[in-house]
Protein backbone atom coordinates (compact mmCIF):
# COMPACT_ATOMS: atom_id res chain seq x y z
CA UNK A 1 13.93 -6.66 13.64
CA UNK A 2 17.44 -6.19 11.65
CA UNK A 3 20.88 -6.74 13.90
CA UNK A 4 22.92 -6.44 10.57
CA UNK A 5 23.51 -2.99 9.40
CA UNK A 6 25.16 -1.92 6.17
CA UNK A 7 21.60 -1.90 4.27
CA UNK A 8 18.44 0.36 4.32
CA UNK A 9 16.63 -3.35 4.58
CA UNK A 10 19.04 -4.81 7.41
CA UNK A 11 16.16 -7.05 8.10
CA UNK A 12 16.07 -8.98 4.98
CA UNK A 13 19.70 -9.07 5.47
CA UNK A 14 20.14 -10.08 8.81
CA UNK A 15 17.13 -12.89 7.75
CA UNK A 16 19.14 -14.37 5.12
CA UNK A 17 22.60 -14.16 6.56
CA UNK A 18 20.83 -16.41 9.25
CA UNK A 19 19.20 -18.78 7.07
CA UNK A 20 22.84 -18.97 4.82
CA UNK A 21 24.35 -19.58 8.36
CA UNK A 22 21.88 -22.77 9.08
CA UNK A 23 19.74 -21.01 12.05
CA UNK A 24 15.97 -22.00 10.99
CA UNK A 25 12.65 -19.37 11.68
CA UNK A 26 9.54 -19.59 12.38
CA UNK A 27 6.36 -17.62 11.57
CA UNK A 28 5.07 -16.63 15.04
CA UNK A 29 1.31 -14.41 15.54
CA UNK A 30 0.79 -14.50 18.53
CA UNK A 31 -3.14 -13.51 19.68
CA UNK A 32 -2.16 -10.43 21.40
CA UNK A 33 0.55 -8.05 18.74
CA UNK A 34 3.89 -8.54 20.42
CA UNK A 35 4.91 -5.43 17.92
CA UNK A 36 3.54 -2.01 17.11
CA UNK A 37 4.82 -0.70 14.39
CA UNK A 38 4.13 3.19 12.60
CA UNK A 39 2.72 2.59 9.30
CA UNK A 40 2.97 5.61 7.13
CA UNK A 41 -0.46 7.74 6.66
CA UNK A 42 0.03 9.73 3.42
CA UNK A 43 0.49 8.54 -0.13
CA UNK A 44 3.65 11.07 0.00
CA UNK A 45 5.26 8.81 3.09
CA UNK A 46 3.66 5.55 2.21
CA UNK A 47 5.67 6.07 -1.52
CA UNK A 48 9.08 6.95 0.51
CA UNK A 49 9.08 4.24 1.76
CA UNK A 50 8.43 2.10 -0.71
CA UNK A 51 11.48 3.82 -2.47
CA UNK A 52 13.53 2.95 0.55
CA UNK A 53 12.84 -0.42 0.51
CA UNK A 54 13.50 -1.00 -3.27
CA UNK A 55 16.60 1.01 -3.07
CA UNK A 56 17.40 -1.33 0.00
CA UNK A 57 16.38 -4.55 -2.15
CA UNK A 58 19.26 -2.87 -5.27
CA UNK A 59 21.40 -2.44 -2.49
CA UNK A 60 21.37 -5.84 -1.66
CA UNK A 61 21.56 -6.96 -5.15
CA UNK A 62 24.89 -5.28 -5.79
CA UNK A 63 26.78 -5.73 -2.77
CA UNK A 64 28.62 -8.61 -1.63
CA UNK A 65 25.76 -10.37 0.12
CA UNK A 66 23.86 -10.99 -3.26
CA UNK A 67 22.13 -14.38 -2.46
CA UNK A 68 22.70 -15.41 -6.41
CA UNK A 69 26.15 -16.33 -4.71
CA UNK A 70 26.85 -15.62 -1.08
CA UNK A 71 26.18 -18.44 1.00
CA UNK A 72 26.72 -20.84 -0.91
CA UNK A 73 29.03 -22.96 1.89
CA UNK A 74 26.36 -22.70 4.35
CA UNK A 75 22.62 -24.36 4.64
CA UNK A 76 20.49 -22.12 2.63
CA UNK A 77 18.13 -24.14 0.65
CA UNK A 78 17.13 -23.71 -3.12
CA UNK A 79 13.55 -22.49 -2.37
CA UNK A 80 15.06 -19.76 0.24
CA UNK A 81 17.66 -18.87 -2.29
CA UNK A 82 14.97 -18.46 -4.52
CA UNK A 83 13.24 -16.21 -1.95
CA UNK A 84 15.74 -14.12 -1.23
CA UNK A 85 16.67 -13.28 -5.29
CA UNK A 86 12.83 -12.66 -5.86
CA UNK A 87 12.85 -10.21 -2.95
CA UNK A 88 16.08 -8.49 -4.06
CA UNK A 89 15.46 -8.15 -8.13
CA UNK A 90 12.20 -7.02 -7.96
CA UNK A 91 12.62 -2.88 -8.30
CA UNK A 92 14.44 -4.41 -11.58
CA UNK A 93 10.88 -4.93 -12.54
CA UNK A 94 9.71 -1.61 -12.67
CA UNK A 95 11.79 -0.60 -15.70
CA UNK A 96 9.63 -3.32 -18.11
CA UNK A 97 6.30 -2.82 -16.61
CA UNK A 98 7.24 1.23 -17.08
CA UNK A 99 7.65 0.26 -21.04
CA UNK A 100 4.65 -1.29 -21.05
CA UNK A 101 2.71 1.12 -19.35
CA UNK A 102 4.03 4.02 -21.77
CA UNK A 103 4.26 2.24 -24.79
CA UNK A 104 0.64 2.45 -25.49
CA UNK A 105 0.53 6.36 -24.58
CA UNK A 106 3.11 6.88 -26.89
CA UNK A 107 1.94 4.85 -30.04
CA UNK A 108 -1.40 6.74 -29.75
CA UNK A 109 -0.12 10.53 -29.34
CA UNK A 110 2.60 9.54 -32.22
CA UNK A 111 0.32 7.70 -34.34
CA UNK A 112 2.96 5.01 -35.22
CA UNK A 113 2.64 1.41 -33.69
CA UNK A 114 4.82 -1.11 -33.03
CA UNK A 115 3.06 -3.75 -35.05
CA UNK A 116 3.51 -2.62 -39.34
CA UNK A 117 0.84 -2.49 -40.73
C-alpha cells in the first residue's frame, strides 16, 4: 500500500520516505491473507508489469527522492540505504546482461571473436 504518489512504484516510495523519516516496519503474515491482490495471468501482462515497475524503479532513480542522497538528515540506516539503491538501479542491469547475452550470437553469425587469436 503506497500513500505517496508522484511514482508508478509509490510503494517503494512511500516505504523509504518513511524509513528516511525514522518510522520503523515490520514484516507482518498473518495466518489468514489480510490482502488479495490480482496477479497478472499472461506472459503479455505479467511482462507489463514488470516494465512498469522498472520504469517506476528509473523513475525513482532520477528524481529528487534518489536514496544515493535524499534522506540523508533523517534515520535511514546504511543497510536500508543500501536496499533502497539495489531496488532502484536494478533495470540499469539489463543493459550488461543484454551484451552478454548477444555477444555470443553475434561472434558466431560474424565469425570474429572478441578474444585475437
Amino acid at each position: 500500500i503506497g500513500w505517496i504518489y508522484g511514482s508508478v512504484t509509490e510503494d517503494i516510495l512511500t516505504g523509504f520516505k518513511m524509513h528516511a523519516r525514522g518510522w520503523k516496519s515490520i514484516y507482518c503474515m498473518p495466518v489468514r491473507p489480510a490482502f488479495k491482490g490480482s496477479a497478472p495471468i499472461n506472459l503479455s501482462d505479467r511482462l507489463n508489469q514488470v516494465l512498469r515497475w522498472a520504469l517506476g524503479s528509473v523513475e525513482i532513480l532520477f528524481s529528487r527522492h534518489c536514496p544515493i542522497w535524499y534522506g540523508y538528515e533523517g534515520r535511514l540506516k546504511f543497510l536500508e540505504r543500501f536496499a533502497y539503491i539495489n531496488t532502484t538501479i536494478y533495470p540499469i542491469t539489463s543493459i550488461p546482461l543484454l551484451a552478454y547475452c548477444t555477444l555470443p550470437a553475434v561472434c558466431l553469425l560474424t565469425g570474429k571473436f572478441i578474444i585475437p587469436q
